[in-house]
C-alpha atoms as a PDB file:
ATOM      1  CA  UNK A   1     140.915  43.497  12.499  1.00  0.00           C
ATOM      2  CA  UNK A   2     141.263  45.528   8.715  1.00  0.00           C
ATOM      3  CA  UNK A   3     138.286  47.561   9.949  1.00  0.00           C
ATOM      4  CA  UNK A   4     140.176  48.336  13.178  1.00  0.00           C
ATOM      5  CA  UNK A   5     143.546  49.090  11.384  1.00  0.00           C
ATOM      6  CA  UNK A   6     141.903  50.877   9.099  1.00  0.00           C
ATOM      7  CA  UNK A   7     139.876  53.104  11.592  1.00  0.00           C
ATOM      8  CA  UNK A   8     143.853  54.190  12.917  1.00  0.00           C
ATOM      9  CA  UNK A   9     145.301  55.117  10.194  1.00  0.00           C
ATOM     10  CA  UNK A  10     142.378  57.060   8.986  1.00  0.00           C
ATOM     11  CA  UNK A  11     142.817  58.956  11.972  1.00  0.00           C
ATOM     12  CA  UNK A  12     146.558  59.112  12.515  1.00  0.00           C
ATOM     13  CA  UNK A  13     147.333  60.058   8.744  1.00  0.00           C
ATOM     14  CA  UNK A  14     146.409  63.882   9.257  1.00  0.00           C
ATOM     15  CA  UNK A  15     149.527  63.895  12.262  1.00  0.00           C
ATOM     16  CA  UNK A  16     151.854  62.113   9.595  1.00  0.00           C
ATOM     17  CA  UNK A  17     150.860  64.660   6.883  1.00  0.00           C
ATOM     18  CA  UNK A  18     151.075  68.147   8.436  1.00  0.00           C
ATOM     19  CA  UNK A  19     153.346  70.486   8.361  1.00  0.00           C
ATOM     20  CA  UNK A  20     155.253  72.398  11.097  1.00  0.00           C
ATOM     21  CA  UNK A  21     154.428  75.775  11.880  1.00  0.00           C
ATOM     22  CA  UNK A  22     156.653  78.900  12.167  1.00  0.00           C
ATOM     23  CA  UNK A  23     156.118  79.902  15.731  1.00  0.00           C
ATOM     24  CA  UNK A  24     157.839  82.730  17.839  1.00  0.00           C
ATOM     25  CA  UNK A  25     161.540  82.019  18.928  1.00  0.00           C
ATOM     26  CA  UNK A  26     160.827  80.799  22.589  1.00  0.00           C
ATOM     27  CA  UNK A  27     164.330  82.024  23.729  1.00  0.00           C
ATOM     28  CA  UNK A  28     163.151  85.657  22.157  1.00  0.00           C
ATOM     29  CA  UNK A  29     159.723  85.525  24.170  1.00  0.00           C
ATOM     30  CA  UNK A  30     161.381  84.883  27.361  1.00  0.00           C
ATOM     31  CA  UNK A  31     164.307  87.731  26.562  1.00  0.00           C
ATOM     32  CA  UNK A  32     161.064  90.435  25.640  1.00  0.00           C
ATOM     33  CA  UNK A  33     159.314  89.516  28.502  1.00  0.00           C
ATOM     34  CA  UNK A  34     162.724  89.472  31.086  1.00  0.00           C
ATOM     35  CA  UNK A  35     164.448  92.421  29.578  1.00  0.00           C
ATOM     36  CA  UNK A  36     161.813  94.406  27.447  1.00  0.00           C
ATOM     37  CA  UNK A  37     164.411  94.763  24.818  1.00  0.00           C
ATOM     38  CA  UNK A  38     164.093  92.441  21.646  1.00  0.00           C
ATOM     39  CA  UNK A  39     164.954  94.241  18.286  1.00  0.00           C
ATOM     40  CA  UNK A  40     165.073  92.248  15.409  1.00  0.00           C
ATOM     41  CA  UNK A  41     163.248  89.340  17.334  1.00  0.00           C
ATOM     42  CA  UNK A  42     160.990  86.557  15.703  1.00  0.00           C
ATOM     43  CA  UNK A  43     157.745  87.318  17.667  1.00  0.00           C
ATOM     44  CA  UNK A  44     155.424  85.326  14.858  1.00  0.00           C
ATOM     45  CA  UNK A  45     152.287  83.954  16.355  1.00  0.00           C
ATOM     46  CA  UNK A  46     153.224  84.944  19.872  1.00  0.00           C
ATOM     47  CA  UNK A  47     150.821  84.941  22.854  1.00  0.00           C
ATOM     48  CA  UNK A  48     151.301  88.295  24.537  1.00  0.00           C
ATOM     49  CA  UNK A  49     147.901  88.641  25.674  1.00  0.00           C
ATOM     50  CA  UNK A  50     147.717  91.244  28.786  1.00  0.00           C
ATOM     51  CA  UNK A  51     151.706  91.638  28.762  1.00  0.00           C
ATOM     52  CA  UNK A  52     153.704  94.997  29.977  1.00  0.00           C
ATOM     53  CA  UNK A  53     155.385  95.571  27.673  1.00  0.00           C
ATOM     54  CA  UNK A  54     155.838  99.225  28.737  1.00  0.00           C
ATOM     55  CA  UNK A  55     158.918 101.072  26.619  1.00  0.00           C
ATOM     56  CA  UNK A  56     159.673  97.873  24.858  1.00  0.00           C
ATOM     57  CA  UNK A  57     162.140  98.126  22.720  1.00  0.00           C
ATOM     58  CA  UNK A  58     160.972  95.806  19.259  1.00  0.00           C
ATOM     59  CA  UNK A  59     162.335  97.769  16.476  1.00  0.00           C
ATOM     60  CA  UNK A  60     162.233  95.429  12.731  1.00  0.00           C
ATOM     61  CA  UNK A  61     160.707  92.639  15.428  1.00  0.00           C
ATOM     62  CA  UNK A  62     158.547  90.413  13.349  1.00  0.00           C
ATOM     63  CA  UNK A  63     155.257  90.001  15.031  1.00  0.00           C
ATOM     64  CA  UNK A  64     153.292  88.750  12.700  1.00  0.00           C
ATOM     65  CA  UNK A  65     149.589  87.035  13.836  1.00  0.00           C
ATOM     66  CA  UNK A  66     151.151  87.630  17.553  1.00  0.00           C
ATOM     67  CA  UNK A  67     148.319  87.895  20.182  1.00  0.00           C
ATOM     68  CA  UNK A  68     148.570  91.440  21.781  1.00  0.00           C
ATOM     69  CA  UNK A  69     145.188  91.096  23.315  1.00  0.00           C
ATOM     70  CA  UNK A  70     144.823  93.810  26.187  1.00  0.00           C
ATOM     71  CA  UNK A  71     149.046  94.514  25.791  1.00  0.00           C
ATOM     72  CA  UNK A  72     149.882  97.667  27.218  1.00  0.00           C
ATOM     73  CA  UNK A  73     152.467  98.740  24.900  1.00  0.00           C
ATOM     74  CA  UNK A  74     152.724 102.527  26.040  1.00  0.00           C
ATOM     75  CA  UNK A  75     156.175 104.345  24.779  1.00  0.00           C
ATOM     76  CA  UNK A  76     157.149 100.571  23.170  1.00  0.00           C
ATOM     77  CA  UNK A  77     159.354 101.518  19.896  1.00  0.00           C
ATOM     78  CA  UNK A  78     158.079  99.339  16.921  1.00  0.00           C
ATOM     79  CA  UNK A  79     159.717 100.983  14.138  1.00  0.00           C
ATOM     80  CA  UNK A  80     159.754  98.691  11.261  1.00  0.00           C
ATOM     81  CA  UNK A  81     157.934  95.939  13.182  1.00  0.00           C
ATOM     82  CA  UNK A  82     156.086  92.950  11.227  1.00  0.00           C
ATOM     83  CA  UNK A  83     152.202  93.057  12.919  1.00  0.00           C
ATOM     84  CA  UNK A  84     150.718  91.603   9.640  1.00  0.00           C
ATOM     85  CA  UNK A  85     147.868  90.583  11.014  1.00  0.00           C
ATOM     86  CA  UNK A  86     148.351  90.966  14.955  1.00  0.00           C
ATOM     87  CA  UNK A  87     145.988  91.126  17.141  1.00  0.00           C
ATOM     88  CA  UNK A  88     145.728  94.576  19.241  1.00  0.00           C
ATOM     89  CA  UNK A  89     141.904  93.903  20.434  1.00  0.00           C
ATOM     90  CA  UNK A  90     141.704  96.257  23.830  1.00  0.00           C
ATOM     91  CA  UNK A  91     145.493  96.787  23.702  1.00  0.00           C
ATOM     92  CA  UNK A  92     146.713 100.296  25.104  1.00  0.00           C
ATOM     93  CA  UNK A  93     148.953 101.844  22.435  1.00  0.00           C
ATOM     94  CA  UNK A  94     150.059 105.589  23.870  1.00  0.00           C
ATOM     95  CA  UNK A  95     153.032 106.591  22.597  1.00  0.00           C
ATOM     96  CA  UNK A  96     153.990 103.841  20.468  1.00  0.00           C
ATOM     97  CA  UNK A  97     156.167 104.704  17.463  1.00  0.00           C
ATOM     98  CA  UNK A  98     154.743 102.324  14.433  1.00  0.00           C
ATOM     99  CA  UNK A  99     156.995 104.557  12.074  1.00  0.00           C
ATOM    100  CA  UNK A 100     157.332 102.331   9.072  1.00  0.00           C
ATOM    101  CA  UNK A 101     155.965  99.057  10.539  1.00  0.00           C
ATOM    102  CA  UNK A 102     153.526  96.833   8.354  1.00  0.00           C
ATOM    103  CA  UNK A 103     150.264  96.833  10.345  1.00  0.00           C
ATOM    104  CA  UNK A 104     148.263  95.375   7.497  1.00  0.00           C
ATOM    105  CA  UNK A 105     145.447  93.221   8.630  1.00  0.00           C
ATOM    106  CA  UNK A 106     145.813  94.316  12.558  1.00  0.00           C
ATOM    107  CA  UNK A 107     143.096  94.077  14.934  1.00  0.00           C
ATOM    108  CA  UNK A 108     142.446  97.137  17.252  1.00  0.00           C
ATOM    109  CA  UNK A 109     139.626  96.402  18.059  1.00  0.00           C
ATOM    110  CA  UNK A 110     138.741  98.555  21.211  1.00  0.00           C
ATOM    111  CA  UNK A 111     141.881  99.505  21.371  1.00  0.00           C
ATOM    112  CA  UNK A 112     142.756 102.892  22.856  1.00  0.00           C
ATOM    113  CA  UNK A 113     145.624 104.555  20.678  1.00  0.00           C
ATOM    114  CA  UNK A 114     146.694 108.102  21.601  1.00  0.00           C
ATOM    115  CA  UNK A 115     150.018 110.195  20.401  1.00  0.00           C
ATOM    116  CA  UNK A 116     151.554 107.209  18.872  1.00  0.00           C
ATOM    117  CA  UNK A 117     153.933 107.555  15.079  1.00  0.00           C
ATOM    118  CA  UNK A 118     152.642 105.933  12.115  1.00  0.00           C
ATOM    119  CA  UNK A 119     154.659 107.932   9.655  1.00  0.00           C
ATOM    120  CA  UNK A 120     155.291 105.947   6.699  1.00  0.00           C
ATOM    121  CA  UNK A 121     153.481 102.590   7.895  1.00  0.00           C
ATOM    122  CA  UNK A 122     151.678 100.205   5.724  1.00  0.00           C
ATOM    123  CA  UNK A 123     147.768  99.871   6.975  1.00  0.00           C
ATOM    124  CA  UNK A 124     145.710  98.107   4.928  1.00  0.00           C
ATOM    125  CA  UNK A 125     142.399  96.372   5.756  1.00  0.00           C
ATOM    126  CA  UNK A 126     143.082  97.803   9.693  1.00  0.00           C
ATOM    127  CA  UNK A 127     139.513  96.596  12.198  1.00  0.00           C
ATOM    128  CA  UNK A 128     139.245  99.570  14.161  1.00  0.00           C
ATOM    129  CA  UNK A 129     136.046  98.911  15.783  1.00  0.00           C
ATOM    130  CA  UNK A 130     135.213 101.228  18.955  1.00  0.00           C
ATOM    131  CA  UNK A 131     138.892 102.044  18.964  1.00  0.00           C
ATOM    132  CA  UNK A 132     139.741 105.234  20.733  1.00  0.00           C
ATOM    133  CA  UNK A 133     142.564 107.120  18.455  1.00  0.00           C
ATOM    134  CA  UNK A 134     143.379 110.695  19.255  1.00  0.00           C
ATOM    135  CA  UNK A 135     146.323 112.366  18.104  1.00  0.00           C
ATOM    136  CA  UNK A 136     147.452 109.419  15.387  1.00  0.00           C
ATOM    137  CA  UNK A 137     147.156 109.239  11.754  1.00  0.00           C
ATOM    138  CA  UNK A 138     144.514 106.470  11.531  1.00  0.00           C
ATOM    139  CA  UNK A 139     141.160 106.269  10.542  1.00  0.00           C
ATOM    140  CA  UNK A 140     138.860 106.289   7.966  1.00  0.00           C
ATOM    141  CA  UNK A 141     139.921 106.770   4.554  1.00  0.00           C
ATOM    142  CA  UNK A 142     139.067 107.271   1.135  1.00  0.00           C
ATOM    143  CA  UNK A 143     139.286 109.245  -1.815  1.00  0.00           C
ATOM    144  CA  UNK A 144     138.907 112.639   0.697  1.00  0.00           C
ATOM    145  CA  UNK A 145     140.321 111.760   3.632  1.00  0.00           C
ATOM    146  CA  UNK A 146     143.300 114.362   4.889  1.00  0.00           C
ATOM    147  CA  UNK A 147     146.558 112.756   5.215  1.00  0.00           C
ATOM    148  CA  UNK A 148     148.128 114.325   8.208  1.00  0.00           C
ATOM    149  CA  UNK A 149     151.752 115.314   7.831  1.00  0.00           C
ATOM    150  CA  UNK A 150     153.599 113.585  10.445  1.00  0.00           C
ATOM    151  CA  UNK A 151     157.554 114.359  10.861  1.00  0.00           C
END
């Protein structure tokens, strides 16, 4: 019987012991995906894998570790977004003003990027494996790389 009790709380005491995580506003998700207007929203951790989101309108949204898997965000308006480490694997980003967002740690990963604003955004440690960028200020940096001087 004390091996048996034991046994249970052994396995129960990790549920007691954790701690809740922040999550997107489920009430924001639904508004973004009804309306395709949520500026200022709390988008953290959301799953928007394979979502329109076509002209969205998520200025200063916070979307950080959000699933954007195969999005199509084409003309969305992200200006001062939180993507801290999103994840943009495959995700269609054409026209997509990033002007002053934090994309530090985001995935785009095969992601096809053309004609989209990053003036003034924060990209550190970007994965930018086989993605297809034309006509935006990302790539590969260093000590020589050209800035380009977007307005």
């Amino acid at each position: 019987m004390k091996l048996k009790l034991l046994a249970v709380l052994t396995l129960a005491t990790p549920l007691f012991l954790t701690t809740s995580v922040e999550a997107a506003n489920p009430q924001h998700v639904q508004k973004l995906l009804s309306t395709g207007e949520c500026a200022g929203c709390d988008l953290s951790k959301a799953n928007l894998s394979g979502a329109h989101l076509i002209g969205a309108d998520l200025r200063d949204a916070n979307l950080q570790g959000a699933n954007l898997t195969d999005a199509n965000l084409e003309g969305a308006d992200l200006t001062g977004a939180n993507l801290k480490d999103a994840n943009l694997t495959s995700a269609f980003a054409t026209n997509v003003d990033f002007k002053k967002a934090n994309l530090n740690g985001v995935n785009f990963t095969s992601a096809t990027i053309y004609d989209s604003n990053v003036y003034g955004a924060s990209m550190e440690d970007l994965n930018i494996t086989n993605a297809e960028i034309f006509n935006t200020g990302i790539g590969i940096g260093g000590e020589d790389a050209e800035i380009p001087d977007w307005k």
